[in-house]
C-alpha atoms as a PDB file:
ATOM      1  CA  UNK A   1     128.582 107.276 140.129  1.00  0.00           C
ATOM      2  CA  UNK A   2     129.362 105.769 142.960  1.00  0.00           C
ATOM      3  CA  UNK A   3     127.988 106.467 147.121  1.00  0.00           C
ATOM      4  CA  UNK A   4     130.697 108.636 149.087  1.00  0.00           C
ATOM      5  CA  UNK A   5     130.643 109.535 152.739  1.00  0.00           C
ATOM      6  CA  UNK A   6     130.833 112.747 153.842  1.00  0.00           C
ATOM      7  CA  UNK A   7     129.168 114.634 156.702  1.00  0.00           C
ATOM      8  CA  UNK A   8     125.937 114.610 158.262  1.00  0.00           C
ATOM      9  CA  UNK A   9     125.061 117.297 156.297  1.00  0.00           C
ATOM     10  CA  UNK A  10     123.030 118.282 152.678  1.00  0.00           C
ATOM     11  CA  UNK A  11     125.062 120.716 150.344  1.00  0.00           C
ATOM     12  CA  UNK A  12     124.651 124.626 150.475  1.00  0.00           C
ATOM     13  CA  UNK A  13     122.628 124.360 147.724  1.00  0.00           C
ATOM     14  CA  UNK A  14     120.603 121.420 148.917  1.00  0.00           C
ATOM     15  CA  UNK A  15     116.434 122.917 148.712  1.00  0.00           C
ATOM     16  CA  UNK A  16     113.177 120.592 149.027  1.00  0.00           C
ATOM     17  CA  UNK A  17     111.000 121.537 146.230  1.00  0.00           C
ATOM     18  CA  UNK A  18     107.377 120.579 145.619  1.00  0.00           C
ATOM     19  CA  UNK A  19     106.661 120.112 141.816  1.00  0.00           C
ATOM     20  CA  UNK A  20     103.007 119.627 140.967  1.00  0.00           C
ATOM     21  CA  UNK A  21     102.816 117.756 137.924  1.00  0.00           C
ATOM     22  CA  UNK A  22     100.765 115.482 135.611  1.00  0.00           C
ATOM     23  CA  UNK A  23     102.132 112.968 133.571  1.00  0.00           C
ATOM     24  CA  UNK A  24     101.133 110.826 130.516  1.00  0.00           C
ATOM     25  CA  UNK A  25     100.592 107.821 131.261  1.00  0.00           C
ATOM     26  CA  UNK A  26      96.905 106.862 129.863  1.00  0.00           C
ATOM     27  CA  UNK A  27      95.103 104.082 128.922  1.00  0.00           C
ATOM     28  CA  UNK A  28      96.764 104.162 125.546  1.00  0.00           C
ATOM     29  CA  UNK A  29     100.141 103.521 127.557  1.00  0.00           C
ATOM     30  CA  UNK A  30     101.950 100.016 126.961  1.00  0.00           C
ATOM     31  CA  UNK A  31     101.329  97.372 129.080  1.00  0.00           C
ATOM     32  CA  UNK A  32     104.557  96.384 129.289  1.00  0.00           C
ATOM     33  CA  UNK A  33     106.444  99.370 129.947  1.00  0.00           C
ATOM     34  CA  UNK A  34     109.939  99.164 131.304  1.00  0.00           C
ATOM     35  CA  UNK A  35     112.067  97.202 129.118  1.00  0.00           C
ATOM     36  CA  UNK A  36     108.720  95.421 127.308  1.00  0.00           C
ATOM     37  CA  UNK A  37     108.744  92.714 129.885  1.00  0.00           C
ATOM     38  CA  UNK A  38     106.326  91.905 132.140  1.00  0.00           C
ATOM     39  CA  UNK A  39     108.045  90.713 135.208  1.00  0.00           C
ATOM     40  CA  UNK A  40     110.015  94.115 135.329  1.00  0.00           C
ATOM     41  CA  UNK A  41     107.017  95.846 134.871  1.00  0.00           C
ATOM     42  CA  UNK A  42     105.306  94.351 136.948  1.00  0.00           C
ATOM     43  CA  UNK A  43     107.428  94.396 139.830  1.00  0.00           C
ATOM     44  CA  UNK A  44     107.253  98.118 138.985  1.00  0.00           C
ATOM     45  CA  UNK A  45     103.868  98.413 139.177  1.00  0.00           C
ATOM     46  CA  UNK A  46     103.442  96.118 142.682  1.00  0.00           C
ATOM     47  CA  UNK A  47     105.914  98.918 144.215  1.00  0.00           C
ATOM     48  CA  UNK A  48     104.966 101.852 142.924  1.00  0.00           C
ATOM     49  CA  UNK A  49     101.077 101.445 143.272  1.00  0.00           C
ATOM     50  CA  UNK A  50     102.175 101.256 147.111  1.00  0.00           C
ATOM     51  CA  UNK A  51     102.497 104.834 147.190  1.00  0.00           C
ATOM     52  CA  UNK A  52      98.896 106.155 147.539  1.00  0.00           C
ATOM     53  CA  UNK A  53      98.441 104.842 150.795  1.00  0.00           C
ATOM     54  CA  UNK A  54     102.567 104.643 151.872  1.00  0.00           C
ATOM     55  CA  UNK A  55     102.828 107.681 151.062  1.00  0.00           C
ATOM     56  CA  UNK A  56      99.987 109.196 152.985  1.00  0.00           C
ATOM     57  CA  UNK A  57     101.175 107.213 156.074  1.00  0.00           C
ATOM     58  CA  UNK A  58     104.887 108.854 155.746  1.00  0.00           C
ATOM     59  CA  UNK A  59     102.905 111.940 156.382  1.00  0.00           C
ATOM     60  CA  UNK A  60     100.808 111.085 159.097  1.00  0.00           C
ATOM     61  CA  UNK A  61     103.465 109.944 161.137  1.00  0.00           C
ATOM     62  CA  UNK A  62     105.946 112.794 160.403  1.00  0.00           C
ATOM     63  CA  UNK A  63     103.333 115.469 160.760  1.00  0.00           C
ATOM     64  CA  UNK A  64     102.199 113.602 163.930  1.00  0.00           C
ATOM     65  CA  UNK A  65     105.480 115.163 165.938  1.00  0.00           C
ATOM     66  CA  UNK A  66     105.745 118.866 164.297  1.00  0.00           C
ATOM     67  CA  UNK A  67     104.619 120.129 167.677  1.00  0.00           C
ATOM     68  CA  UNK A  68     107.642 118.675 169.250  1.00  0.00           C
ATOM     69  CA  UNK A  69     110.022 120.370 166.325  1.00  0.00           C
ATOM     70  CA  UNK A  70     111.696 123.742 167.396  1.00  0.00           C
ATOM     71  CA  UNK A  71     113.979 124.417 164.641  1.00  0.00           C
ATOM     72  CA  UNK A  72     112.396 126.204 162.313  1.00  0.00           C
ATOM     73  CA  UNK A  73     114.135 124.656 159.620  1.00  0.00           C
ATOM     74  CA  UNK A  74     113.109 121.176 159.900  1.00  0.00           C
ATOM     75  CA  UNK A  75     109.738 122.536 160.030  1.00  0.00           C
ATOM     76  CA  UNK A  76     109.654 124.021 156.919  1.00  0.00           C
ATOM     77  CA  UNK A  77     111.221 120.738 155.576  1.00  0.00           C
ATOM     78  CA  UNK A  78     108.564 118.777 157.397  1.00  0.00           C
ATOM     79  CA  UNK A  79     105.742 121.085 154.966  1.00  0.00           C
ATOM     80  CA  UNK A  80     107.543 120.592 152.114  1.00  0.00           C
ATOM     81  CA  UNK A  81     108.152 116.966 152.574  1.00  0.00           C
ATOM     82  CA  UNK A  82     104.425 116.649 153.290  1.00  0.00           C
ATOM     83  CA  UNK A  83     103.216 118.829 149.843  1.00  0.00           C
ATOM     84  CA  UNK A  84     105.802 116.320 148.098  1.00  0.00           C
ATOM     85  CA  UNK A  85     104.464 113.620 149.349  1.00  0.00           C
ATOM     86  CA  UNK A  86     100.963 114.393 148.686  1.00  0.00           C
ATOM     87  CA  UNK A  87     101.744 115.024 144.946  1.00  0.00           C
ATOM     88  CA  UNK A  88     103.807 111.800 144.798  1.00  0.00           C
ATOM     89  CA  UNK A  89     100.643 109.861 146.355  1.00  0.00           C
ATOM     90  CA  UNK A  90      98.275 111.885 143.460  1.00  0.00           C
ATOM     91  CA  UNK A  91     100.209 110.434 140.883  1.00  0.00           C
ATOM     92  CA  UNK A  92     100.793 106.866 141.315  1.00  0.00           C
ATOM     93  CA  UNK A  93      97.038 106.868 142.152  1.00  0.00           C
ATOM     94  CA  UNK A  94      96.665 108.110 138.460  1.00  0.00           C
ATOM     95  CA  UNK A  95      98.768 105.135 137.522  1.00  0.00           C
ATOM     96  CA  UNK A  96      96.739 103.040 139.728  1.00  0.00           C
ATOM     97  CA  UNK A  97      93.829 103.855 138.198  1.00  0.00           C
ATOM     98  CA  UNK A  98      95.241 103.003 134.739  1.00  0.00           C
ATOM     99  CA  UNK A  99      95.684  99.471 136.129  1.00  0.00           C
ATOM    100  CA  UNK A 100      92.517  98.850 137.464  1.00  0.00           C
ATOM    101  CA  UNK A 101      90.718  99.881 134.255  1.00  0.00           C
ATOM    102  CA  UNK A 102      93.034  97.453 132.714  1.00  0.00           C
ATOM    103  CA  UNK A 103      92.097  94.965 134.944  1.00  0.00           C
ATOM    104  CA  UNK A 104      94.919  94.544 137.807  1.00  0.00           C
ATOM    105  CA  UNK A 105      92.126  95.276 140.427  1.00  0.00           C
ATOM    106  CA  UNK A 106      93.724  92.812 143.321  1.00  0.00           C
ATOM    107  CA  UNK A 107      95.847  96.227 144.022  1.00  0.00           C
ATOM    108  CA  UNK A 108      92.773  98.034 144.533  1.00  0.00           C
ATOM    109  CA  UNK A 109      92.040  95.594 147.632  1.00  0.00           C
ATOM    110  CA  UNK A 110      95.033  95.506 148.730  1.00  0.00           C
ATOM    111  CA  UNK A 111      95.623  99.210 149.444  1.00  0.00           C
ATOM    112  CA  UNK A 112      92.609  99.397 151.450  1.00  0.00           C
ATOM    113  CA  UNK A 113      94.443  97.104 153.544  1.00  0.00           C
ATOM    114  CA  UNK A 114      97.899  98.871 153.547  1.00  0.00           C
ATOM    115  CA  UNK A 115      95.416 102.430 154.111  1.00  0.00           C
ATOM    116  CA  UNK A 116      93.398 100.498 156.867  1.00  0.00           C
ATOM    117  CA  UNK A 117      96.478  99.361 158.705  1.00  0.00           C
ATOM    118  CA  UNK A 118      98.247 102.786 157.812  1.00  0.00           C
ATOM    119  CA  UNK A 119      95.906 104.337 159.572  1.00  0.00           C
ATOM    120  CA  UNK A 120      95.672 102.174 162.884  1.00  0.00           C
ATOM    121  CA  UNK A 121      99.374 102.219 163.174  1.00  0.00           C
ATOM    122  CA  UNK A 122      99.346 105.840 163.067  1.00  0.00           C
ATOM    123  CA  UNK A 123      96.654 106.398 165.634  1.00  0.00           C
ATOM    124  CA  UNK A 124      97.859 103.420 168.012  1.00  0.00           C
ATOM    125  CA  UNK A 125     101.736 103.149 167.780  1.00  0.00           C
ATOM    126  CA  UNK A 126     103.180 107.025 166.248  1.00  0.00           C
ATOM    127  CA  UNK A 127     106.586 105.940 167.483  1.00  0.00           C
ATOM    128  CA  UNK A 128     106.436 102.847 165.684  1.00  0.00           C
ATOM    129  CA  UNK A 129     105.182 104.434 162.248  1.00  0.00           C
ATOM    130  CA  UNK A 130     107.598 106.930 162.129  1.00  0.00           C
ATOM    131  CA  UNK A 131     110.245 104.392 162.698  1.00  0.00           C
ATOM    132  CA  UNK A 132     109.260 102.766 159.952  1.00  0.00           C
ATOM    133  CA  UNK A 133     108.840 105.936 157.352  1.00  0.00           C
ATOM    134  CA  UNK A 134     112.171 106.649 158.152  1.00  0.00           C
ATOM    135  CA  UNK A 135     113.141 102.860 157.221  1.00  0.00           C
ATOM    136  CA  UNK A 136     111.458 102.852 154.449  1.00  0.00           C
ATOM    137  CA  UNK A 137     112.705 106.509 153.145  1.00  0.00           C
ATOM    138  CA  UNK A 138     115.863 104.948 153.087  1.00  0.00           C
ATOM    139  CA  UNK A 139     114.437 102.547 150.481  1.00  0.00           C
ATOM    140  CA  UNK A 140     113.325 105.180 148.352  1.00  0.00           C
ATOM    141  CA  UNK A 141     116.627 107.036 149.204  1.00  0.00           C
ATOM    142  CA  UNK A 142     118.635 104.087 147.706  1.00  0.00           C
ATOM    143  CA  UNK A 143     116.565 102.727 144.811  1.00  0.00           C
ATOM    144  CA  UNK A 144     116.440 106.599 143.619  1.00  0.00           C
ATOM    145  CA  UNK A 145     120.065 107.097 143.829  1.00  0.00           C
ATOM    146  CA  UNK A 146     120.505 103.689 141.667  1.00  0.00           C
ATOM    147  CA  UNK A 147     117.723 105.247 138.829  1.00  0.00           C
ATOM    148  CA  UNK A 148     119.636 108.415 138.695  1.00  0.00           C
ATOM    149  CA  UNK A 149     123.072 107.355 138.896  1.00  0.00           C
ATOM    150  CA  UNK A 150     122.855 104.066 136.495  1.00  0.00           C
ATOM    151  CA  UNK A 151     120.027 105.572 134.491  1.00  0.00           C
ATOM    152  CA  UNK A 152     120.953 103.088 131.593  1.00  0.00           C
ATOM    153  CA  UNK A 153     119.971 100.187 133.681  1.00  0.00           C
ATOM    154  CA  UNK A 154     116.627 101.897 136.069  1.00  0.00           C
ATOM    155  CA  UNK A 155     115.181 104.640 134.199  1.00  0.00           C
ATOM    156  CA  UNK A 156     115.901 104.881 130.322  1.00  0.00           C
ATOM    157  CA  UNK A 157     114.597 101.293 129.696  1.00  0.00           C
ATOM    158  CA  UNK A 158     110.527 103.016 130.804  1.00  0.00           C
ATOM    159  CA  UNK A 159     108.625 103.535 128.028  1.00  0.00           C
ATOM    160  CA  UNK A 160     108.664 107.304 127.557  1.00  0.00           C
ATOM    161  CA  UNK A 161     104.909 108.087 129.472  1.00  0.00           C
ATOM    162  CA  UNK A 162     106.997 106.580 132.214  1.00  0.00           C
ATOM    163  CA  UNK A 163     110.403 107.509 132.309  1.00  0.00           C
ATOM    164  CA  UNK A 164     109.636 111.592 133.394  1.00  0.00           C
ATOM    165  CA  UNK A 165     107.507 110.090 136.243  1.00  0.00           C
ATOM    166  CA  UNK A 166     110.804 107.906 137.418  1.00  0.00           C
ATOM    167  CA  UNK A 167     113.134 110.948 137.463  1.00  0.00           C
ATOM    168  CA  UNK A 168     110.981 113.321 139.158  1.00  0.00           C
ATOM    169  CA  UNK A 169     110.220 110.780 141.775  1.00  0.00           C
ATOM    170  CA  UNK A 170     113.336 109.973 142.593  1.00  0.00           C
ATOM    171  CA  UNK A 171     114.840 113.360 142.775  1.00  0.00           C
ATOM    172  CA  UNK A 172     112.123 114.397 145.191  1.00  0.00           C
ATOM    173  CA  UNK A 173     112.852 111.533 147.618  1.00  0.00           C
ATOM    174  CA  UNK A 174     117.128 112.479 147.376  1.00  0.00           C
ATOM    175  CA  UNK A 175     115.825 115.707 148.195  1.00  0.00           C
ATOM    176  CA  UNK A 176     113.888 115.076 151.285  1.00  0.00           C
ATOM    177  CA  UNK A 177     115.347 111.430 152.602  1.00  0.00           C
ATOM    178  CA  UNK A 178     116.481 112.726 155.838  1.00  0.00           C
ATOM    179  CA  UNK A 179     113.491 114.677 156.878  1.00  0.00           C
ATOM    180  CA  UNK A 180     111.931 111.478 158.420  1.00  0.00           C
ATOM    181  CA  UNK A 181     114.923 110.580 160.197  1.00  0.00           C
ATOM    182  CA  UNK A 182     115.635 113.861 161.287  1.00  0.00           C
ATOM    183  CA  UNK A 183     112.211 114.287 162.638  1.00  0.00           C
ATOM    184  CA  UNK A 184     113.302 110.916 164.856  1.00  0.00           C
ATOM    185  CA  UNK A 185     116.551 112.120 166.146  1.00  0.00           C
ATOM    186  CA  UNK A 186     115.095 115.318 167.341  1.00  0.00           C
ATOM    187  CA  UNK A 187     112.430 113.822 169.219  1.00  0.00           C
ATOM    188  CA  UNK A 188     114.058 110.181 170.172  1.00  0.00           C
ATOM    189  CA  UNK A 189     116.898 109.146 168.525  1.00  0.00           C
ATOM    190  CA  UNK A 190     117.782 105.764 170.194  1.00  0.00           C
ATOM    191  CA  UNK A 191     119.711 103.642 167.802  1.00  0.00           C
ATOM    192  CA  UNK A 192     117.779 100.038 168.547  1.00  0.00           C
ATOM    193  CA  UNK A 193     114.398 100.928 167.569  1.00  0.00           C
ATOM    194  CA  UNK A 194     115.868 102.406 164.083  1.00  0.00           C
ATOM    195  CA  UNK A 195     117.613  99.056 163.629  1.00  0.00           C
ATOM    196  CA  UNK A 196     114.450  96.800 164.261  1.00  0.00           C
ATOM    197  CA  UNK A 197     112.575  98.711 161.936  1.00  0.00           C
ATOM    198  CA  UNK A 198     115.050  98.392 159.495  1.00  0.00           C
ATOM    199  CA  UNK A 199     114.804  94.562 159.781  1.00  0.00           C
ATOM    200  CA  UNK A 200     111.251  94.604 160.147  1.00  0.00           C
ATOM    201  CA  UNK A 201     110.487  97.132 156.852  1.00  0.00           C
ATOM    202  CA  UNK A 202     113.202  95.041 154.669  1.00  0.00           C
ATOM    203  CA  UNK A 203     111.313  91.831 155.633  1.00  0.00           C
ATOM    204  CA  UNK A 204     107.875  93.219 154.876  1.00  0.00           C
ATOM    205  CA  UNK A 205     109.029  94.339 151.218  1.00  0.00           C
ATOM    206  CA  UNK A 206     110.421  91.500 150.900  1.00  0.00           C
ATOM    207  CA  UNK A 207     106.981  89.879 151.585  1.00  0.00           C
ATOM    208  CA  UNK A 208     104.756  92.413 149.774  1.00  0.00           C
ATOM    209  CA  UNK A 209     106.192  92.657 146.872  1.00  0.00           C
ATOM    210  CA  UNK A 210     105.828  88.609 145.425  1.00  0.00           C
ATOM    211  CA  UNK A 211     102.243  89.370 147.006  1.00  0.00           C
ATOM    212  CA  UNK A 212     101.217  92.485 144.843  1.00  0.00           C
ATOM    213  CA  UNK A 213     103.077  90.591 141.864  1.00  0.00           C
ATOM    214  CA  UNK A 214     101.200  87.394 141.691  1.00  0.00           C
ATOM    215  CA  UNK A 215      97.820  88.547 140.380  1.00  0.00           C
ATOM    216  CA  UNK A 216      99.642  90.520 138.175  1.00  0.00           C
ATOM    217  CA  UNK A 217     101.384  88.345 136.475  1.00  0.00           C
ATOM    218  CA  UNK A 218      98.877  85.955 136.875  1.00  0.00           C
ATOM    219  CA  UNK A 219      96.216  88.148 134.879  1.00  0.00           C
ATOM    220  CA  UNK A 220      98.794  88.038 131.901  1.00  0.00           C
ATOM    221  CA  UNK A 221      99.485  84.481 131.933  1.00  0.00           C
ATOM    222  CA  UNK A 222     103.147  84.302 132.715  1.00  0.00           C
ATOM    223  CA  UNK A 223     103.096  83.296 135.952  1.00  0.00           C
ATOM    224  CA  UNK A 224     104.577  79.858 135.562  1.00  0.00           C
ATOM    225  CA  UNK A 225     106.408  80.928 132.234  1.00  0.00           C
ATOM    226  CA  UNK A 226     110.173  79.769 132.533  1.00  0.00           C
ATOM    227  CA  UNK A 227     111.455  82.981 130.397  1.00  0.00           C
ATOM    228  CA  UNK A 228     109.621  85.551 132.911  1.00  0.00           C
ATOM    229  CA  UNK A 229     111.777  84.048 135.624  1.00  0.00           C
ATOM    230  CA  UNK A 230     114.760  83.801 133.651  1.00  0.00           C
ATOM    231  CA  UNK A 231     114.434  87.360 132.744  1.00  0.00           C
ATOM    232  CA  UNK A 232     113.494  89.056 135.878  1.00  0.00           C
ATOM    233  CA  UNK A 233     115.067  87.522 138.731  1.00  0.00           C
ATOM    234  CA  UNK A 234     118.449  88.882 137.537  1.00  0.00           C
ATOM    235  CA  UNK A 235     116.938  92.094 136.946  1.00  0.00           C
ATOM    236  CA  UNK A 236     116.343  92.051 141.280  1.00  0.00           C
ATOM    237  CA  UNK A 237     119.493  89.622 142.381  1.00  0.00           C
ATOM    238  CA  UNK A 238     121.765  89.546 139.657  1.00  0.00           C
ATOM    239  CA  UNK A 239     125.005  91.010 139.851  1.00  0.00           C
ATOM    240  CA  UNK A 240     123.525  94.387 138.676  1.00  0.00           C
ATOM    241  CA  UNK A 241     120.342  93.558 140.082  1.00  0.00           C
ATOM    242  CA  UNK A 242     118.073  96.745 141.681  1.00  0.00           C
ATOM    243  CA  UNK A 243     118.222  94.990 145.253  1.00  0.00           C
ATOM    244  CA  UNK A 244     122.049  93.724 145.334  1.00  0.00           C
ATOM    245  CA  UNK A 245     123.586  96.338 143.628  1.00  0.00           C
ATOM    246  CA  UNK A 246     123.244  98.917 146.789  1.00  0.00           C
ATOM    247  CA  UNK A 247     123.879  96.478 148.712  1.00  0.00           C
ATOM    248  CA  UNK A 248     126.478  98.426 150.572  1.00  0.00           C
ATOM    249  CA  UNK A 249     124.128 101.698 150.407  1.00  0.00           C
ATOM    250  CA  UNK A 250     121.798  99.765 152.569  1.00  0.00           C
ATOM    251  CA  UNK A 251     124.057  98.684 155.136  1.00  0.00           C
ATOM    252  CA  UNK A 252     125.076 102.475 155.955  1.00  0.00           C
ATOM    253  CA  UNK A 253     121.980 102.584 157.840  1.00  0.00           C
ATOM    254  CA  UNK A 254     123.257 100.064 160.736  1.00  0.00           C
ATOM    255  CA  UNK A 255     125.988 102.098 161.412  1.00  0.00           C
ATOM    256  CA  UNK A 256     125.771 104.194 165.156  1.00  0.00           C
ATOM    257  CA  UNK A 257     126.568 107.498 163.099  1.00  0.00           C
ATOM    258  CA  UNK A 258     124.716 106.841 160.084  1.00  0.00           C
ATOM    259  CA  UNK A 259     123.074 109.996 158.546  1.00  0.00           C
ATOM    260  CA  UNK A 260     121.222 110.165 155.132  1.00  0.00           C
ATOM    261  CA  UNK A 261     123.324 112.675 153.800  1.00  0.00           C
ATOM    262  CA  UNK A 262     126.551 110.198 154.523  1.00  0.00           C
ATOM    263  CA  UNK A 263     125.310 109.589 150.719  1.00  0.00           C
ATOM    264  CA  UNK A 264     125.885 113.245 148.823  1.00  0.00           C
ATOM    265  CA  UNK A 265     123.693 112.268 145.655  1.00  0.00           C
ATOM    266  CA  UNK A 266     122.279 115.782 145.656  1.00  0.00           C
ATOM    267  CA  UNK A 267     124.185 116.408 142.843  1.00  0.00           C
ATOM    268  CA  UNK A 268     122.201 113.685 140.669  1.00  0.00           C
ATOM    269  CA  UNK A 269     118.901 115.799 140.474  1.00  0.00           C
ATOM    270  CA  UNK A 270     120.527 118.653 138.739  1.00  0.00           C
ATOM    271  CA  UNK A 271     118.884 117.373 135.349  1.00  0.00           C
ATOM    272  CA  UNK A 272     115.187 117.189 136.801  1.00  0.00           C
ATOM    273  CA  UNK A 273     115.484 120.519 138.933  1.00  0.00           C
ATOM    274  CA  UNK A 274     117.131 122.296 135.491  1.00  0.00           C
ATOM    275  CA  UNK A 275     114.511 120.963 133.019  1.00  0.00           C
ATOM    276  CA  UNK A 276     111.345 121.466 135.484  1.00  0.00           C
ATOM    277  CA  UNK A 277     112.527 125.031 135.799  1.00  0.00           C
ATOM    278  CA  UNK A 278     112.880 125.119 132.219  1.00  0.00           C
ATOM    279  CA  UNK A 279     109.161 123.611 132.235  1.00  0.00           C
ATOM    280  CA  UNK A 280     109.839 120.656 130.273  1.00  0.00           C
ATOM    281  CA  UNK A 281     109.978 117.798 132.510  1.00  0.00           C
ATOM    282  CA  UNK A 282     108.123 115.964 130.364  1.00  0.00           C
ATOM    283  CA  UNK A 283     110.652 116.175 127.945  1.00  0.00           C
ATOM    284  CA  UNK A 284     112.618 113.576 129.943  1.00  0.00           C
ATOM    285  CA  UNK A 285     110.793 110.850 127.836  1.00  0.00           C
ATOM    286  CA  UNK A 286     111.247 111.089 124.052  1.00  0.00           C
ATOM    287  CA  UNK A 287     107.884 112.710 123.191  1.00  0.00           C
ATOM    288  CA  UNK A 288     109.225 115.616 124.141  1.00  0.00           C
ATOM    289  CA  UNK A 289     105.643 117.098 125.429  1.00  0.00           C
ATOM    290  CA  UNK A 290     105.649 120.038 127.706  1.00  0.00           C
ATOM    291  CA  UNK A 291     104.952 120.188 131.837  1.00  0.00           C
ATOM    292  CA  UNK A 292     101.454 120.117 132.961  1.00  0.00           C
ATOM    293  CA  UNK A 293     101.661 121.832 136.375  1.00  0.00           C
END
């Protein structure tokens, strides 16, 4: 399905919904579990074991300006973004913590860092940090809307411990990927600083990502293996790679006017939403187990 403009504006039926959940993923997990390979994995696991400490920073700086909010409506989206976030940091650490029992424990030390410069930021430059959680929202705004919307090629190749934790995930962030930049607008909304930060949080992933990776794929011993290369680089760059596919998604946000609802994916999370209701968001994999909430 492909990205459509539209106005500044969510659907009616558009809701931000905090879903407390645990999901399977264990020590008796795969390895290697999107698509059995090791660099997609792995590039998997660099990004999403970012979240602990990115996403407590995402809340820190929007919660940082909620006394400066006077619609009442944002402010109940700033809370809810905030509990989402919170449950989204909860369990990646659980996946984190798989990872270091396995062994991967270079991640460990280098989200002290990300916390211990999270943290700074925060305290020092607020401006700055939300600038770049509303950057990096769009991110997760984009690389969501590719899982749901070309599930075949994002999301169904996770092993099935996996695959509910991808779909809930990225519904959540469709659902609340303008509260950030809303939060900016209201309380700055100069169209420079949002463009530098783009630039600057594009380059930085860009950076930290090959950084998390190494070890990783060091650890495993296919670091300098020809066929992990060959395999994942296309996965990323290709022409149906995860970064150049929304290519044109990610250029929205240089525009003057650009809003993240010019993008009306709400309609992609109707499957999570109907089957969490349903209490079987679990189910999403193929074990079919039921929601632990």
């Amino acid at each position: 399905m492909s990205a459509v403009m539209s106005p500044n504006a969510p659907p009616s039926a558009h809701k931000i919904t905090p879903r407390d959940v645990t999901f399977n993923i264990t020590d008796q997990s795969p390895k290697f579990w999107f698509d059995n390979d090791p660099f997609k994995t792995h590039f998997f696991n660099a990004f999403f074991t970012t979240f602990p400490p990115g996403e407590e920073f995402f809340v820190r700086s929007v919660i940082h300006y909620r006394g400066q909010i006077t619609d009442p409506k944002l402010q109940q989206e700033i809370t809810d973004f905030s509990t989402q976030e919170g449950h989204h940091s909860r369990c990646h650490q659980d996946h984190m913590d798989v990872l270091t029992r396995q062994g991967y424990t270079s991640l460990v030390r280098e989200n002290k860092l990300i916390d211990t410069l999270g943290k700074w930021a925060n305290r020092r430059y607020p401006l700055s940090s939300l600038l770049s959680t509303l950057a990096l929202e769009h991110f997760t705004a984009i690389l969501s809307h590719q899982a749901l919307s070309e599930p075949e090629l994002f999301a169904d190749p996770a092993h099935e411990d996996f695959a509910p934790l991808f779909k809930w995930h990225a519904a959540e962030e469709i659902e609340h990927k303008a509260v950030a930049y809303d939060v900016y607008m209201s309380i700055d909304g100069r169209y420079w600083p949002r463009v530098v930060a783009m630039i600057g949080s594009t380059l930085g992933l860009l950076l930290i990502l090959p950084i998390r990776m190494t070890p990783l794929l060091y650890k495993d011993g296919v670091l300098f293996s020809w066929k992990t290369w060959r395999n994942g680089l296309p996965f990323l760059f290709g022409k149906k790679g995860l970064f150049t596919k929304p290519w044109r998604h990610y250029m929205q946000f240089y525009r003057r006017d650009f809003h993240p609802w010019n993008v009306q994916d709400y309609n992609l999370i109707a499957e999570v939403q109907k089957i969490y209701e349903k209490g079987e968001l679990l189910s999403i994999g193929k074990n079919k187990k039921t929601v632990s909430a």
